[in-house]
PDB file of N, CA and C in Angstrom:
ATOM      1  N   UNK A   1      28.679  23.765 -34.802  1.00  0.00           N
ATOM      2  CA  UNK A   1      28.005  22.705 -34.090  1.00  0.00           C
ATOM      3  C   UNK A   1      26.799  22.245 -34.908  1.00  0.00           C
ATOM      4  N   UNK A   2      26.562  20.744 -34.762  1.00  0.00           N
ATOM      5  CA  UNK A   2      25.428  20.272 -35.496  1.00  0.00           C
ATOM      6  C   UNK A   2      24.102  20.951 -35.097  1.00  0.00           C
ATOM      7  N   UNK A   3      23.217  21.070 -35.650  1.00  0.00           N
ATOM      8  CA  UNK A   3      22.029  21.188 -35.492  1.00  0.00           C
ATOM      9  C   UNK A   3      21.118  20.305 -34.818  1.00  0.00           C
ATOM     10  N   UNK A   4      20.398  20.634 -33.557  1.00  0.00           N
ATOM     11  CA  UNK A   4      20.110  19.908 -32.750  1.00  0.00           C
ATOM     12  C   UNK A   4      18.580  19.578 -33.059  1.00  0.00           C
ATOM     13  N   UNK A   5      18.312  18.022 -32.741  1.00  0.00           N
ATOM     14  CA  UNK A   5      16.837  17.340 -33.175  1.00  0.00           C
ATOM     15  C   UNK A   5      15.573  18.019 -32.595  1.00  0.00           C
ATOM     16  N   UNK A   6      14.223  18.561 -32.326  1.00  0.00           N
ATOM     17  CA  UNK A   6      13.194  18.602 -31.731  1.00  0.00           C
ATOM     18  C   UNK A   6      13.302  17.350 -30.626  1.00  0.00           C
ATOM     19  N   UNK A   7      13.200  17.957 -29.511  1.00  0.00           N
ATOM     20  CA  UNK A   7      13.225  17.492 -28.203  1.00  0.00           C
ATOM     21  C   UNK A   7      14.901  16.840 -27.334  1.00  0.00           C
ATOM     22  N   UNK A   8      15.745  16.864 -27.963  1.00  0.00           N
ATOM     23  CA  UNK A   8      16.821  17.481 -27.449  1.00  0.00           C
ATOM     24  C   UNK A   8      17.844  18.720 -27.395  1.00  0.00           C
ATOM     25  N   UNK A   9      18.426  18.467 -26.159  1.00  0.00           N
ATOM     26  CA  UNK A   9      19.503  19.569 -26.165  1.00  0.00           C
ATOM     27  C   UNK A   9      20.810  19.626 -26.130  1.00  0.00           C
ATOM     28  N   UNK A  10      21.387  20.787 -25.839  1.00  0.00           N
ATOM     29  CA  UNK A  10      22.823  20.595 -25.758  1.00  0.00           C
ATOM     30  C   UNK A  10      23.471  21.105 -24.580  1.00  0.00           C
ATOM     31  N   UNK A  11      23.838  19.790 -23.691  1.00  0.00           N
ATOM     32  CA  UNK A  11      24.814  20.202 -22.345  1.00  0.00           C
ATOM     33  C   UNK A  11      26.653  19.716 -22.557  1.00  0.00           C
ATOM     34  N   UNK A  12      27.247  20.588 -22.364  1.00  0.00           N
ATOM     35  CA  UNK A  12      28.793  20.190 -22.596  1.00  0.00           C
ATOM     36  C   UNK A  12      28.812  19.704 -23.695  1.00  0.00           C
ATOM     37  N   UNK A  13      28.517  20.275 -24.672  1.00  0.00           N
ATOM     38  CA  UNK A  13      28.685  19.115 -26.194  1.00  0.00           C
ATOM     39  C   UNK A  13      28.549  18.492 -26.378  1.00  0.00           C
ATOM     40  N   UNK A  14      27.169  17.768 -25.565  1.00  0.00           N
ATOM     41  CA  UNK A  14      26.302  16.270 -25.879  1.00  0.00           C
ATOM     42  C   UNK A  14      25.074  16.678 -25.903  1.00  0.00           C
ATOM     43  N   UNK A  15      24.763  15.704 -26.824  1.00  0.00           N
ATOM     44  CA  UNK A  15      22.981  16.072 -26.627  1.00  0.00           C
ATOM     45  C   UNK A  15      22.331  15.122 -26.453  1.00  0.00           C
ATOM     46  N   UNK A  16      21.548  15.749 -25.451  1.00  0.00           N
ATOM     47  CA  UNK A  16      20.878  14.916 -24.439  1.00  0.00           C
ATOM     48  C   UNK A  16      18.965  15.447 -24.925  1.00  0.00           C
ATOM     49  N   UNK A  17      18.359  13.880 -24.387  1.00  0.00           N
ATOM     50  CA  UNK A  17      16.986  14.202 -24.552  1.00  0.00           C
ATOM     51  C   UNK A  17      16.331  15.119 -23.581  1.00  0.00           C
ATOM     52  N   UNK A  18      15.235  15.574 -24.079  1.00  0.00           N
ATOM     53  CA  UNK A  18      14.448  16.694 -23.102  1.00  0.00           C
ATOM     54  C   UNK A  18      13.856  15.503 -21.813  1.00  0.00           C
ATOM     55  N   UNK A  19      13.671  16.061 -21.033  1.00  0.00           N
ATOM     56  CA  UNK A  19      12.979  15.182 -19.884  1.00  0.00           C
ATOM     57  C   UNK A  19      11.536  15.404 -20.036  1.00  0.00           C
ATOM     58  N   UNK A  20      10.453  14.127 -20.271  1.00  0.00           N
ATOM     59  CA  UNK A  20       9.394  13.976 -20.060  1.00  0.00           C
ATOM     60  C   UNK A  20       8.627  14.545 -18.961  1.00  0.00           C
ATOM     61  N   UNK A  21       6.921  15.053 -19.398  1.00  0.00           N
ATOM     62  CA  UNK A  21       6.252  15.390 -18.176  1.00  0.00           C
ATOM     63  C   UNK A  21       6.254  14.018 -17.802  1.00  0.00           C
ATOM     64  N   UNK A  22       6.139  14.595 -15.945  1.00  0.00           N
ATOM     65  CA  UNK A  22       6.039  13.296 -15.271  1.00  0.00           C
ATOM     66  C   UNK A  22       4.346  13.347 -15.243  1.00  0.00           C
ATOM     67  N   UNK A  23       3.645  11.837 -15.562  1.00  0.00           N
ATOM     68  CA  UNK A  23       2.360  11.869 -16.035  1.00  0.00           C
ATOM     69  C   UNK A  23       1.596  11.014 -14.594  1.00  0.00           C
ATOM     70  N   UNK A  24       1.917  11.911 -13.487  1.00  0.00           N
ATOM     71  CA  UNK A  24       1.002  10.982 -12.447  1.00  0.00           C
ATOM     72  C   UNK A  24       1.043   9.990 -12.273  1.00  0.00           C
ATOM     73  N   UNK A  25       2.464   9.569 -12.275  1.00  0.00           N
ATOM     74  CA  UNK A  25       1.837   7.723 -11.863  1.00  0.00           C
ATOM     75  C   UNK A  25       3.153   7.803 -10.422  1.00  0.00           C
ATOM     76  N   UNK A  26       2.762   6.856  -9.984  1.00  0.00           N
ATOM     77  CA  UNK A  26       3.222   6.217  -8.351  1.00  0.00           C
ATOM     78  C   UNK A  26       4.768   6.017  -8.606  1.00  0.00           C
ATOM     79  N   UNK A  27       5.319   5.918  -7.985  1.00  0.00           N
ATOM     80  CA  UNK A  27       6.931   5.272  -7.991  1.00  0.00           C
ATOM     81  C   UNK A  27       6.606   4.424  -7.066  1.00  0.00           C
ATOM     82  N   UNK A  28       7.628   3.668  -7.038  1.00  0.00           N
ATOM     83  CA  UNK A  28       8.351   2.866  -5.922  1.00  0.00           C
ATOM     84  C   UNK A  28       7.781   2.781  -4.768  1.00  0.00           C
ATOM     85  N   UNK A  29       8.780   3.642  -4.616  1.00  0.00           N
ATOM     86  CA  UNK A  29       8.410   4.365  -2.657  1.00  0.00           C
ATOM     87  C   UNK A  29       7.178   4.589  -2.439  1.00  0.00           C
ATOM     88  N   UNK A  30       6.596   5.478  -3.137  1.00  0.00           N
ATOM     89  CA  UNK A  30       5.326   5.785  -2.848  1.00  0.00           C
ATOM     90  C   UNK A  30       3.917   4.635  -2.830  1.00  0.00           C
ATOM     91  N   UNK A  31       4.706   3.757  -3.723  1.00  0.00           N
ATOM     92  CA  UNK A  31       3.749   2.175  -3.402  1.00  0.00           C
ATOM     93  C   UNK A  31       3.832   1.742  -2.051  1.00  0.00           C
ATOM     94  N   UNK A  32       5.334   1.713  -1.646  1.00  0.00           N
ATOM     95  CA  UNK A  32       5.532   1.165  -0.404  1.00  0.00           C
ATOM     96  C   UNK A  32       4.947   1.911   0.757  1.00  0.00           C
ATOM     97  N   UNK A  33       5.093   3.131   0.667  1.00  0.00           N
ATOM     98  CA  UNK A  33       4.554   3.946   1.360  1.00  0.00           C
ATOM     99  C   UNK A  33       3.052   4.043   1.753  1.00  0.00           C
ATOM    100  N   UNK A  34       2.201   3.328   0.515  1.00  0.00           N
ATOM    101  CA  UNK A  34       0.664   3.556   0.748  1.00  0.00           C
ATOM    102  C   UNK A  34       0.645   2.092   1.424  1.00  0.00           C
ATOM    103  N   UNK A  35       1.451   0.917   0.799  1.00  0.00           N
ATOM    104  CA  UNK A  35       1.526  -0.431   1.517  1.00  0.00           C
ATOM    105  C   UNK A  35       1.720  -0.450   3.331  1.00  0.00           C
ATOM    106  N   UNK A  36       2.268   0.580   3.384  1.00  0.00           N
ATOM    107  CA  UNK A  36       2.786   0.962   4.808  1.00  0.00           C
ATOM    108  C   UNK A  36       1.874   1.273   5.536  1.00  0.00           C
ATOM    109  N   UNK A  37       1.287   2.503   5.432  1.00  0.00           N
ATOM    110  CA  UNK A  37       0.478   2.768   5.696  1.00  0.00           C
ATOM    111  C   UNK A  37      -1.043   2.210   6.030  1.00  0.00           C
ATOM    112  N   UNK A  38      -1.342   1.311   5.486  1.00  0.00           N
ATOM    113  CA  UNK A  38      -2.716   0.453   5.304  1.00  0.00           C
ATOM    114  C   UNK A  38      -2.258  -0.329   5.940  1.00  0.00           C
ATOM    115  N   UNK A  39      -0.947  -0.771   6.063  1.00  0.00           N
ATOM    116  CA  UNK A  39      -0.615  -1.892   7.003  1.00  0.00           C
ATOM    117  C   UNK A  39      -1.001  -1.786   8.699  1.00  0.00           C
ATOM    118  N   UNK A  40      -0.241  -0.630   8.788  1.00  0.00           N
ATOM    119  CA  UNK A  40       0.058   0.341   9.902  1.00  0.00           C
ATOM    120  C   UNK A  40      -1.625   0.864  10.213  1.00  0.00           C
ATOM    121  N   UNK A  41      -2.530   0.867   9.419  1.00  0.00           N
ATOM    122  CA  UNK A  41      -3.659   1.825   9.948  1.00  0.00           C
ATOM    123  C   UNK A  41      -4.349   0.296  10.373  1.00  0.00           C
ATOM    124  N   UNK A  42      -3.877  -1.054   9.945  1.00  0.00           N
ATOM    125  CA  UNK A  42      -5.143  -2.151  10.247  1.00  0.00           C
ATOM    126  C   UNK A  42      -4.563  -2.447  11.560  1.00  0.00           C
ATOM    127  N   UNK A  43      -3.046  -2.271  11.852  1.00  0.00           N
ATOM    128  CA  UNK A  43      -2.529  -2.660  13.138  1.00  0.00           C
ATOM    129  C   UNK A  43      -3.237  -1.978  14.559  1.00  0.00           C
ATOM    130  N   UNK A  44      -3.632  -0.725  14.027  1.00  0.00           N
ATOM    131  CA  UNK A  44      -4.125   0.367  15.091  1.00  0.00           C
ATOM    132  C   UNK A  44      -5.741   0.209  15.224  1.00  0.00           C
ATOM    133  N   UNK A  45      -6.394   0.115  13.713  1.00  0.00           N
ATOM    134  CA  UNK A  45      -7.801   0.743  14.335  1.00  0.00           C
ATOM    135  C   UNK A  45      -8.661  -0.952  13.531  1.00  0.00           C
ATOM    136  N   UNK A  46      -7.962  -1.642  13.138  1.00  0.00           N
ATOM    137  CA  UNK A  46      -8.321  -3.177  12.631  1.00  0.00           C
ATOM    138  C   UNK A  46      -9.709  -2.621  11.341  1.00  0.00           C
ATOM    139  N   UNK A  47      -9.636  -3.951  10.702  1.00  0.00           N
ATOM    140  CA  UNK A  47     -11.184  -3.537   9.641  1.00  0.00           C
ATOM    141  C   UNK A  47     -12.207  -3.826   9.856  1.00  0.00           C
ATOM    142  N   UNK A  48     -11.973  -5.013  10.105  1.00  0.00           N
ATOM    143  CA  UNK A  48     -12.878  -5.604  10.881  1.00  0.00           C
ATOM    144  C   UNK A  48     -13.998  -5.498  12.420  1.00  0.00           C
ATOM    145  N   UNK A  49     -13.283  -4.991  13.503  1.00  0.00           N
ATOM    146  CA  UNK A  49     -13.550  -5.198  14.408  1.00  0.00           C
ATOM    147  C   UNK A  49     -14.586  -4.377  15.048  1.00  0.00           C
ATOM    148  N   UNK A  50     -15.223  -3.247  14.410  1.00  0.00           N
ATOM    149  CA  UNK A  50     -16.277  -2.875  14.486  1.00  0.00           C
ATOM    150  C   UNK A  50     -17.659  -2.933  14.368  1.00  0.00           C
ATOM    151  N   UNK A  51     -17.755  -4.195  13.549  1.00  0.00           N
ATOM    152  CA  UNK A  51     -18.768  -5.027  13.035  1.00  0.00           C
ATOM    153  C   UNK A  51     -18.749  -5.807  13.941  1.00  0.00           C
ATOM    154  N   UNK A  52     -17.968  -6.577  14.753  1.00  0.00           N
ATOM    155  CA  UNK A  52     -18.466  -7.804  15.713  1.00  0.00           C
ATOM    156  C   UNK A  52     -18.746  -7.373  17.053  1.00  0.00           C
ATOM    157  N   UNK A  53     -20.101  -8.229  17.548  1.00  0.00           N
ATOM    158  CA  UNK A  53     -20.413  -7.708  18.775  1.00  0.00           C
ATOM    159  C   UNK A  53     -19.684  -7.910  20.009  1.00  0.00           C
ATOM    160  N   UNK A  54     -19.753  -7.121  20.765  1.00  0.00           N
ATOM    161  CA  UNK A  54     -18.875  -7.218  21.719  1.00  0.00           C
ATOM    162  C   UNK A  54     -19.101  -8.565  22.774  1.00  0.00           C
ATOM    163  N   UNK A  55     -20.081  -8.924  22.879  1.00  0.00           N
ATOM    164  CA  UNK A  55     -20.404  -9.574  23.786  1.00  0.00           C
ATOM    165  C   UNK A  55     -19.627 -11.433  23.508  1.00  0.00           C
ATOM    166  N   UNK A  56     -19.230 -11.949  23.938  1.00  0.00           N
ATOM    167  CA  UNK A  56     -18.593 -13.191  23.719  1.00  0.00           C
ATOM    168  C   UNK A  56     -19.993 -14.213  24.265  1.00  0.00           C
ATOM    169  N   UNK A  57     -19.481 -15.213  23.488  1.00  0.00           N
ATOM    170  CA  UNK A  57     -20.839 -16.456  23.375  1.00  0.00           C
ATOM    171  C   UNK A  57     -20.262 -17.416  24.718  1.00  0.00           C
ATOM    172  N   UNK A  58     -20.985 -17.744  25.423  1.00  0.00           N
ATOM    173  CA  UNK A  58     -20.398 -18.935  26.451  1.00  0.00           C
ATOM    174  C   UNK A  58     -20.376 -20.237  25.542  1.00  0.00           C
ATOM    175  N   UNK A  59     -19.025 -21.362  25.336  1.00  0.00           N
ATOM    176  CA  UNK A  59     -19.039 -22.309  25.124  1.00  0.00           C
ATOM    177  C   UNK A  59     -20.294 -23.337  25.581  1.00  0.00           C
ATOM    178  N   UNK A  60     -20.566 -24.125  25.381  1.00  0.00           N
ATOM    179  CA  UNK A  60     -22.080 -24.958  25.534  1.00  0.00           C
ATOM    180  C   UNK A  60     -20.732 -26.585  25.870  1.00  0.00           C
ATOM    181  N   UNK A  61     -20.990 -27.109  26.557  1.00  0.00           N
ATOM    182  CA  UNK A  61     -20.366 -28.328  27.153  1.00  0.00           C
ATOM    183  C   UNK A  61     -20.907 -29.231  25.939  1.00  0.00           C
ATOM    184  N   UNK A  62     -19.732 -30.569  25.775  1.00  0.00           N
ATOM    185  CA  UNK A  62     -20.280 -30.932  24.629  1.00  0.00           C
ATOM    186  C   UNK A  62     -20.859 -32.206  25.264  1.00  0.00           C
ATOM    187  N   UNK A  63     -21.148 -32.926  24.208  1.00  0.00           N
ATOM    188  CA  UNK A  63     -21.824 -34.425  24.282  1.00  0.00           C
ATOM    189  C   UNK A  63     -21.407 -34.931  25.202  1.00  0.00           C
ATOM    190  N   UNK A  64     -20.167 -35.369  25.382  1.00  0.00           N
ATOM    191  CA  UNK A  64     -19.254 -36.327  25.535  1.00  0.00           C
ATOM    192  C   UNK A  64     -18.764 -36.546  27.356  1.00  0.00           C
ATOM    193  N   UNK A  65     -18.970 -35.171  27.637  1.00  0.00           N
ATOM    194  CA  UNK A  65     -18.797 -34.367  29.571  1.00  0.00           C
ATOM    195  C   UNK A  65     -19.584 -35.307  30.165  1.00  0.00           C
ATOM    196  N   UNK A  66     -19.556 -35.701  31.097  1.00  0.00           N
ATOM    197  CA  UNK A  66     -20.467 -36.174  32.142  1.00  0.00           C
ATOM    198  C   UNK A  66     -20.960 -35.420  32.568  1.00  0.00           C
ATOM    199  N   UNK A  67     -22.314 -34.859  33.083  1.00  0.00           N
ATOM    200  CA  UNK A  67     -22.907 -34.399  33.804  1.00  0.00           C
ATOM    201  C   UNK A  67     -23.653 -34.577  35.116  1.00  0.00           C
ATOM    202  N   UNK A  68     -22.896 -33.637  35.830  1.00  0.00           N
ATOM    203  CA  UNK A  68     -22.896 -33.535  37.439  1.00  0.00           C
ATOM    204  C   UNK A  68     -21.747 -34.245  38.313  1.00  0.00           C
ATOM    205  N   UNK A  69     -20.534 -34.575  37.347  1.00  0.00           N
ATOM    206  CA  UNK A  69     -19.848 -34.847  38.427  1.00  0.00           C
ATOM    207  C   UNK A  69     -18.535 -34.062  38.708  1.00  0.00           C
TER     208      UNK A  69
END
């Protein structure tokens, strides 16, 4: 049998490359998954809505209303 290169091997009489460290990065899914999630956490607890006061402003009648009738 031939002599096999630095960083492959030999399965069934092929040679195949070594498999890379996997170097920390995201797949796919796991994008979708954090997309999901952030989606899902603004549906429940919002980003916003803790900052605005609770109290609602009364509309002010405009110009245009007659007044007093």
């Amino acid at each position: 049998m031939a002599k096999v290169p630095d960083g492959y091997h030999v399965v069934r009489r092929h040679i195949r490359r070594n498999p890379r460290p996997s170097g920390k990065k995201l797949s796919g899914w796991m994008i979708a998954r954090l997309i999901a999630g952030v989606w899902l956490w603004s549906q429940m607890f919002g980003f916003g809505e803790a900052s605005t006061p609770d109290t609602q402003q009364t509309p002010s009648p405009s110009l245009s209303a007659a007044a007093g009738r």
